[in-house]
PDB file of N, CA and C in Angstrom:
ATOM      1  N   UNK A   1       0.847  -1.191   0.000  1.00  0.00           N
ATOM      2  CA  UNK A   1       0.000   0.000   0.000  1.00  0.00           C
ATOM      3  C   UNK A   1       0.884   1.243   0.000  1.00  0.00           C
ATOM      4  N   UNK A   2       0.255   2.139  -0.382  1.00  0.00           N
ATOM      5  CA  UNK A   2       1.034   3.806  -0.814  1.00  0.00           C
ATOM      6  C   UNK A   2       1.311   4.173   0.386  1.00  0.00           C
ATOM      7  N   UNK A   3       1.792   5.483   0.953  1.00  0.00           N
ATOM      8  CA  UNK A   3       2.027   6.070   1.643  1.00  0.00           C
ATOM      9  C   UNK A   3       1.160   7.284   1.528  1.00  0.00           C
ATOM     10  N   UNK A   4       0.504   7.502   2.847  1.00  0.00           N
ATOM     11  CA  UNK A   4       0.035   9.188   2.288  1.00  0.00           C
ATOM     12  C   UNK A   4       0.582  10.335   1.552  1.00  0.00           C
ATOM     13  N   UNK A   5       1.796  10.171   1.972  1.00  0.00           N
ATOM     14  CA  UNK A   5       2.877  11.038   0.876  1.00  0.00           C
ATOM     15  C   UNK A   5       2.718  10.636  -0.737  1.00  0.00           C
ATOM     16  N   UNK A   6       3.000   9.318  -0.766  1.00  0.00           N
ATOM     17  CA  UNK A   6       3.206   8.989  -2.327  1.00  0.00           C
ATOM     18  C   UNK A   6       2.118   9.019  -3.129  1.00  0.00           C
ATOM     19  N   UNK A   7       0.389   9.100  -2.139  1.00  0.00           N
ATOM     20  CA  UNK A   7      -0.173   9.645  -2.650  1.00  0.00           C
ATOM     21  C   UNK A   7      -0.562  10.842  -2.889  1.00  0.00           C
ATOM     22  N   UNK A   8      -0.046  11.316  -1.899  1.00  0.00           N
ATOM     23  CA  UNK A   8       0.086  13.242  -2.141  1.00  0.00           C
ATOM     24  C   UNK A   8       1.014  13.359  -3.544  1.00  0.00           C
ATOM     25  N   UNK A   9       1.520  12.905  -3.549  1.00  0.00           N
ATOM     26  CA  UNK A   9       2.617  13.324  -4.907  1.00  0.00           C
ATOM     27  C   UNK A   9       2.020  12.817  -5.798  1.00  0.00           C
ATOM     28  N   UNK A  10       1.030  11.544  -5.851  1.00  0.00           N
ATOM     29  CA  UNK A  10       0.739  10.879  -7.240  1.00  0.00           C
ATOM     30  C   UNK A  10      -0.811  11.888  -7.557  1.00  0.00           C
ATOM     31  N   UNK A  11      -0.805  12.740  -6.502  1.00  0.00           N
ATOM     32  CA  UNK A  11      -2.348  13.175  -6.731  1.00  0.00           C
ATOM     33  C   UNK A  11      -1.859  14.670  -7.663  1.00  0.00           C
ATOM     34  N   UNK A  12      -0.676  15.534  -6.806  1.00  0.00           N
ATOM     35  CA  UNK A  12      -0.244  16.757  -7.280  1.00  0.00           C
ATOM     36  C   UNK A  12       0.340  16.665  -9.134  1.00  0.00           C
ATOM     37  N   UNK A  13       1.286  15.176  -9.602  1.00  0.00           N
ATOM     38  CA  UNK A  13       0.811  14.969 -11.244  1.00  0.00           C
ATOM     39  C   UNK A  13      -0.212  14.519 -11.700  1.00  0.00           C
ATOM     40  N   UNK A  14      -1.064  14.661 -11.126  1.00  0.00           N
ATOM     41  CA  UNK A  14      -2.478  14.109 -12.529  1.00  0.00           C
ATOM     42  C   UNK A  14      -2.811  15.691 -13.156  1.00  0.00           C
ATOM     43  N   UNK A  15      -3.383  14.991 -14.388  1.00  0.00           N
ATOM     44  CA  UNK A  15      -3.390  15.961 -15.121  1.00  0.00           C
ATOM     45  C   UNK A  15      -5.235  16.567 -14.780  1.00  0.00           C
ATOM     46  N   UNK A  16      -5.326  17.479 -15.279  1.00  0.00           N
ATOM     47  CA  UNK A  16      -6.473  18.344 -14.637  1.00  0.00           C
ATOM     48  C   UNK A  16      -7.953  17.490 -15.092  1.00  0.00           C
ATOM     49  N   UNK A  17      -8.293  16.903 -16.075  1.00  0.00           N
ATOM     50  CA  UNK A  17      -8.956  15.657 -16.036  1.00  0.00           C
ATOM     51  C   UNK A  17      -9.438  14.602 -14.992  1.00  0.00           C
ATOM     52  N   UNK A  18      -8.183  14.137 -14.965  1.00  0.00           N
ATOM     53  CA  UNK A  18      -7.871  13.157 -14.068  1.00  0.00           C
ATOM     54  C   UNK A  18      -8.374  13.466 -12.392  1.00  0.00           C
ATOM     55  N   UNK A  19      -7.659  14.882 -12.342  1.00  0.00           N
ATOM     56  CA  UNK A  19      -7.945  15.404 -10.945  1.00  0.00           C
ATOM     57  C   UNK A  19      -9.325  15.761 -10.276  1.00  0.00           C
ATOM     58  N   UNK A  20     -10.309  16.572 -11.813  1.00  0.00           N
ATOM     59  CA  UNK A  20     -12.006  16.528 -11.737  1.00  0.00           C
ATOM     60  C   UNK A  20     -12.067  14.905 -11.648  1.00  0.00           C
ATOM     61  N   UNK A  21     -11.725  13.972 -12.047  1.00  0.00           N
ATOM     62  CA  UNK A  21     -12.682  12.964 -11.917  1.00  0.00           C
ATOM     63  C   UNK A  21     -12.022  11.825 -10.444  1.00  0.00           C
ATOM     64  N   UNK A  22     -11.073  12.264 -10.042  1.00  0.00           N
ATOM     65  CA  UNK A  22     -10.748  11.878  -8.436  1.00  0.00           C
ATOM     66  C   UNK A  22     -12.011  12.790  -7.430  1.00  0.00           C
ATOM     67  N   UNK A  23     -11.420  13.497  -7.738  1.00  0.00           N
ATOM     68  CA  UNK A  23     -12.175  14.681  -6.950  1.00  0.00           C
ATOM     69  C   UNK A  23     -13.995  14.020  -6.933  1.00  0.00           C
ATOM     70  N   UNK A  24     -14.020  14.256  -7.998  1.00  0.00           N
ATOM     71  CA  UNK A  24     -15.929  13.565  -7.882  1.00  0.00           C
ATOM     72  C   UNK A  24     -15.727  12.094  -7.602  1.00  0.00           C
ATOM     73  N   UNK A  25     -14.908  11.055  -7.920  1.00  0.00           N
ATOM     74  CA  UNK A  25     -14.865  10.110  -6.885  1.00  0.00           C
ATOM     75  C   UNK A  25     -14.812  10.021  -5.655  1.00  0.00           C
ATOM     76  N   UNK A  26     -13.735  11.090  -5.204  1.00  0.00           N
ATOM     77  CA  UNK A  26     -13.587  11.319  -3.725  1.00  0.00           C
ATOM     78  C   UNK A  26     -14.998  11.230  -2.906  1.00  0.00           C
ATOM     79  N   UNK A  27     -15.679  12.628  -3.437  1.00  0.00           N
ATOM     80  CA  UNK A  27     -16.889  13.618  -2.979  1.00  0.00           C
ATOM     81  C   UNK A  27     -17.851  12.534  -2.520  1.00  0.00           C
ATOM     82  N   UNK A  28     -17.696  11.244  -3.855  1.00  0.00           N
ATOM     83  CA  UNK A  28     -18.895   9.957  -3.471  1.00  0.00           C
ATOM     84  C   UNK A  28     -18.397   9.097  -2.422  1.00  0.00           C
ATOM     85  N   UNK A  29     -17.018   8.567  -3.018  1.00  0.00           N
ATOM     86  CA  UNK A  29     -16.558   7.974  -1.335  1.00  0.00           C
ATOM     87  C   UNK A  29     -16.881   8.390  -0.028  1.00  0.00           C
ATOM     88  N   UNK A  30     -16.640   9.507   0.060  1.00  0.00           N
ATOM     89  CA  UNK A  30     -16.936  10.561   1.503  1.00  0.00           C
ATOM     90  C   UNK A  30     -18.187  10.305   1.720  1.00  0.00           C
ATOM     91  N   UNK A  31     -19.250  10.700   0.767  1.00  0.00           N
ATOM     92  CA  UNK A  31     -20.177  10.868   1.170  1.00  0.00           C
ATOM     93  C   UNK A  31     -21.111   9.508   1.573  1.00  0.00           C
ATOM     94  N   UNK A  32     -20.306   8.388   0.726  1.00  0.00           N
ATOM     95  CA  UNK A  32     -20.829   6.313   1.388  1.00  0.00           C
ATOM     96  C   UNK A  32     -20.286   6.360   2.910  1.00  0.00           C
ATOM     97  N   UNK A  33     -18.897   7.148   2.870  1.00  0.00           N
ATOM     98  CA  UNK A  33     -18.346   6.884   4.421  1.00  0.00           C
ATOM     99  C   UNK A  33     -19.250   7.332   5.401  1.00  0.00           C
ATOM    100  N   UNK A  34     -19.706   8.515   5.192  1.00  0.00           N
ATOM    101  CA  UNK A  34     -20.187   9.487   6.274  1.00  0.00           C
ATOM    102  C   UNK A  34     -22.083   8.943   6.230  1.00  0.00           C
ATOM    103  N   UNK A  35     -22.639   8.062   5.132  1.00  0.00           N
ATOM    104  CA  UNK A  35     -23.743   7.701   5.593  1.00  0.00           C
ATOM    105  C   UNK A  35     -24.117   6.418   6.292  1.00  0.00           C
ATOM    106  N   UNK A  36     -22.756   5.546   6.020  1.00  0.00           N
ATOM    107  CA  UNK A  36     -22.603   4.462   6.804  1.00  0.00           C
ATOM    108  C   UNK A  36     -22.277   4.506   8.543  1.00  0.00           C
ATOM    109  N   UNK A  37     -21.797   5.901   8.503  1.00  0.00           N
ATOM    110  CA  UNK A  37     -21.221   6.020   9.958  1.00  0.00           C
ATOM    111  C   UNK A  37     -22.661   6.676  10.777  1.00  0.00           C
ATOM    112  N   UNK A  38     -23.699   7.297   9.615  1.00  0.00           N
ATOM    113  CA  UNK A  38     -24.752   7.699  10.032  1.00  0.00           C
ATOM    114  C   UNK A  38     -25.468   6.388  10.753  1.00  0.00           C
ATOM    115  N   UNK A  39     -25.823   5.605   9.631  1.00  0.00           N
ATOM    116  CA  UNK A  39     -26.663   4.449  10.016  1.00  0.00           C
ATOM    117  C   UNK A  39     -26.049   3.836  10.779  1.00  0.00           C
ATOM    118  N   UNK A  40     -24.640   3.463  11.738  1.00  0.00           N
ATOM    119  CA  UNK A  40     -24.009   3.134  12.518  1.00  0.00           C
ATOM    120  C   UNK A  40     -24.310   3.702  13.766  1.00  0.00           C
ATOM    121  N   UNK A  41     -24.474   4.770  14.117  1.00  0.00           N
ATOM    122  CA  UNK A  41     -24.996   6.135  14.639  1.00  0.00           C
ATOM    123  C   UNK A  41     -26.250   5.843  15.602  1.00  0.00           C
ATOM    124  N   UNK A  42     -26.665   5.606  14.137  1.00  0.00           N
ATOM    125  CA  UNK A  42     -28.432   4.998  14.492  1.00  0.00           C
ATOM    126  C   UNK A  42     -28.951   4.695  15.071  1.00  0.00           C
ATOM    127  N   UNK A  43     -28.518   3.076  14.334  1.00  0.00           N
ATOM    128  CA  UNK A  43     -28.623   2.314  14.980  1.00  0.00           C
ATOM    129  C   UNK A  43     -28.151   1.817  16.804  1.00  0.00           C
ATOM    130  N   UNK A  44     -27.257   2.550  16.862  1.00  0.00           N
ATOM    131  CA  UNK A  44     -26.269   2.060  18.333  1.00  0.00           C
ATOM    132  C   UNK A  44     -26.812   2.732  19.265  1.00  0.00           C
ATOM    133  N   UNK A  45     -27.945   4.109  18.843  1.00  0.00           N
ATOM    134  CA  UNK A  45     -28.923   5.421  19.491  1.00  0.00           C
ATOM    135  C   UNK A  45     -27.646   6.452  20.090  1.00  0.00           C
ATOM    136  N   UNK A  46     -27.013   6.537  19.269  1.00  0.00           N
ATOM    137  CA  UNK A  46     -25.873   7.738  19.613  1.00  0.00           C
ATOM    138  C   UNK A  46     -26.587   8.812  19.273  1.00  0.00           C
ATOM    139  N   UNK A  47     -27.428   8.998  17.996  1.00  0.00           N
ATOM    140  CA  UNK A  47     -28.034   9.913  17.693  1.00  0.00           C
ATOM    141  C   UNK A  47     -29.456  10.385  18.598  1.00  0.00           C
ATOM    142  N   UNK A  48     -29.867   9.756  19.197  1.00  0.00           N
ATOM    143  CA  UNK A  48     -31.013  10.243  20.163  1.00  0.00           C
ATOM    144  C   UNK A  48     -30.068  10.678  21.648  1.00  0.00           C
ATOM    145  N   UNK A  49     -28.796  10.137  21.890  1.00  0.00           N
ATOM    146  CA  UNK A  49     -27.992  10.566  22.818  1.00  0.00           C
ATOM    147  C   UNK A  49     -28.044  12.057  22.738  1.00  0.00           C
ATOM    148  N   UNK A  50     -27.173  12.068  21.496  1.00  0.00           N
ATOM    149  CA  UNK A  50     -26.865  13.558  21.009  1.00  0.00           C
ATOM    150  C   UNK A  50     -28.354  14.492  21.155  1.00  0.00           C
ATOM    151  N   UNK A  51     -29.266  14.217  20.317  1.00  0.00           N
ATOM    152  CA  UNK A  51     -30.742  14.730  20.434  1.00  0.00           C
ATOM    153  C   UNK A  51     -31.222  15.337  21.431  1.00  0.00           C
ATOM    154  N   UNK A  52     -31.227  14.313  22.792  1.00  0.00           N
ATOM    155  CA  UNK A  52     -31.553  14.251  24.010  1.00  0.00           C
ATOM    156  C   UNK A  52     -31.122  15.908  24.502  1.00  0.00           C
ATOM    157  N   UNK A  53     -29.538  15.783  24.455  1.00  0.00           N
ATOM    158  CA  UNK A  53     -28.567  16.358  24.963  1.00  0.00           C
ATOM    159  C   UNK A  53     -29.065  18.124  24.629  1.00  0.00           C
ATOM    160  N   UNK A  54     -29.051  18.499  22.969  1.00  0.00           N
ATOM    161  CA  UNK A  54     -29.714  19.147  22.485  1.00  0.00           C
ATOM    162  C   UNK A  54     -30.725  20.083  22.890  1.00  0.00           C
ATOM    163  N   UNK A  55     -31.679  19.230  23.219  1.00  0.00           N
ATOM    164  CA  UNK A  55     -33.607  19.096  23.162  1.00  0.00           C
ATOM    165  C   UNK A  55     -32.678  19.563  25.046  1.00  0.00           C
ATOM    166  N   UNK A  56     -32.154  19.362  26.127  1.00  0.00           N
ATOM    167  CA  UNK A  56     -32.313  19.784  27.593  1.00  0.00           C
ATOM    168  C   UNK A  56     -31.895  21.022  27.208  1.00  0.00           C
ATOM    169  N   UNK A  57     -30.478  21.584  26.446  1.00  0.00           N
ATOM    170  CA  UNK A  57     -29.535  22.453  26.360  1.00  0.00           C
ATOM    171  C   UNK A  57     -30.597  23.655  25.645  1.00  0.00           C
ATOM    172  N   UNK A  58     -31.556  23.478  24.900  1.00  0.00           N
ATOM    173  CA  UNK A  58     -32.786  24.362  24.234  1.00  0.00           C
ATOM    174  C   UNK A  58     -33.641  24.516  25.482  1.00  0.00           C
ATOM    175  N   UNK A  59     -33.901  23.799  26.110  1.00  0.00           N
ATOM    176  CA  UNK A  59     -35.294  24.138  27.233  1.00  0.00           C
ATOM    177  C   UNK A  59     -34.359  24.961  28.170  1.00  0.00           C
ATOM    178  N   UNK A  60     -33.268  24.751  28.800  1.00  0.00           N
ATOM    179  CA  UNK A  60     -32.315  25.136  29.416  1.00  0.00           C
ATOM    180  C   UNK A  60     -32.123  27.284  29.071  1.00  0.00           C
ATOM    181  N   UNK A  61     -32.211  27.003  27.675  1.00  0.00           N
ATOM    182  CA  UNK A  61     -31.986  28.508  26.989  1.00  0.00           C
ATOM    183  C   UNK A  61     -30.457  28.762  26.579  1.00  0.00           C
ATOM    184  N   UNK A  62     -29.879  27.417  26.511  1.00  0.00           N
ATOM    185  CA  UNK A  62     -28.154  27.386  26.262  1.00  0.00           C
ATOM    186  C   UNK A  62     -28.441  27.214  24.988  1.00  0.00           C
ATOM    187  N   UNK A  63     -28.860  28.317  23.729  1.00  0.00           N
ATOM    188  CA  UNK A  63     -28.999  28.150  22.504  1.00  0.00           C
ATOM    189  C   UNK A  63     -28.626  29.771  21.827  1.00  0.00           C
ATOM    190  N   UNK A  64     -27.720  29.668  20.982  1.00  0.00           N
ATOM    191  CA  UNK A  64     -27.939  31.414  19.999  1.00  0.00           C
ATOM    192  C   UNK A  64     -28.340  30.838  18.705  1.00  0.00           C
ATOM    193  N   UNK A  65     -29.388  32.302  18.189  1.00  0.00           N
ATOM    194  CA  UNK A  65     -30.036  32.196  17.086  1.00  0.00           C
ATOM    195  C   UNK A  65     -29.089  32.662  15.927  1.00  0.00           C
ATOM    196  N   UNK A  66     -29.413  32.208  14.836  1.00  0.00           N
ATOM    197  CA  UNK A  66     -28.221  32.231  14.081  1.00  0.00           C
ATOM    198  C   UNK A  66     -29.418  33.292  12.747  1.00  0.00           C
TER     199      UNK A  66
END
């Protein structure tokens, strides 16, 4: 396997082609990673943890409006 370096260097010669179509590969990779870690999330109720946490910190008035 590469090195993060050797892929830093194999990424800085691609030619500008090449680099749009990493790049939109990347964007999809990321975005399978980050929905798998969702449904991981989920499922395990980390996300109603977090929620919970939220939903006291709002009744509380520990909130700025944006």
């Amino acid at each position: 396997m590469e090195t993060l370096n050797d892929i830093e260097k194999a990424i800085t010669a691609l030619m500008e082609d090449d680099l749009v179509r990493l790049r939109d590969w990347f964007d999809e990779f990321d975005a399978e990673v980050w929905d798998r870690q969702f449904e991981e999330d989920a499922k395990s109720d980390r996300l109603k943890i977090v929620s919970g946490i939220a939903v006291l910190e709002f009744k509380q008035g520990r909130y700025k409006r944006i």
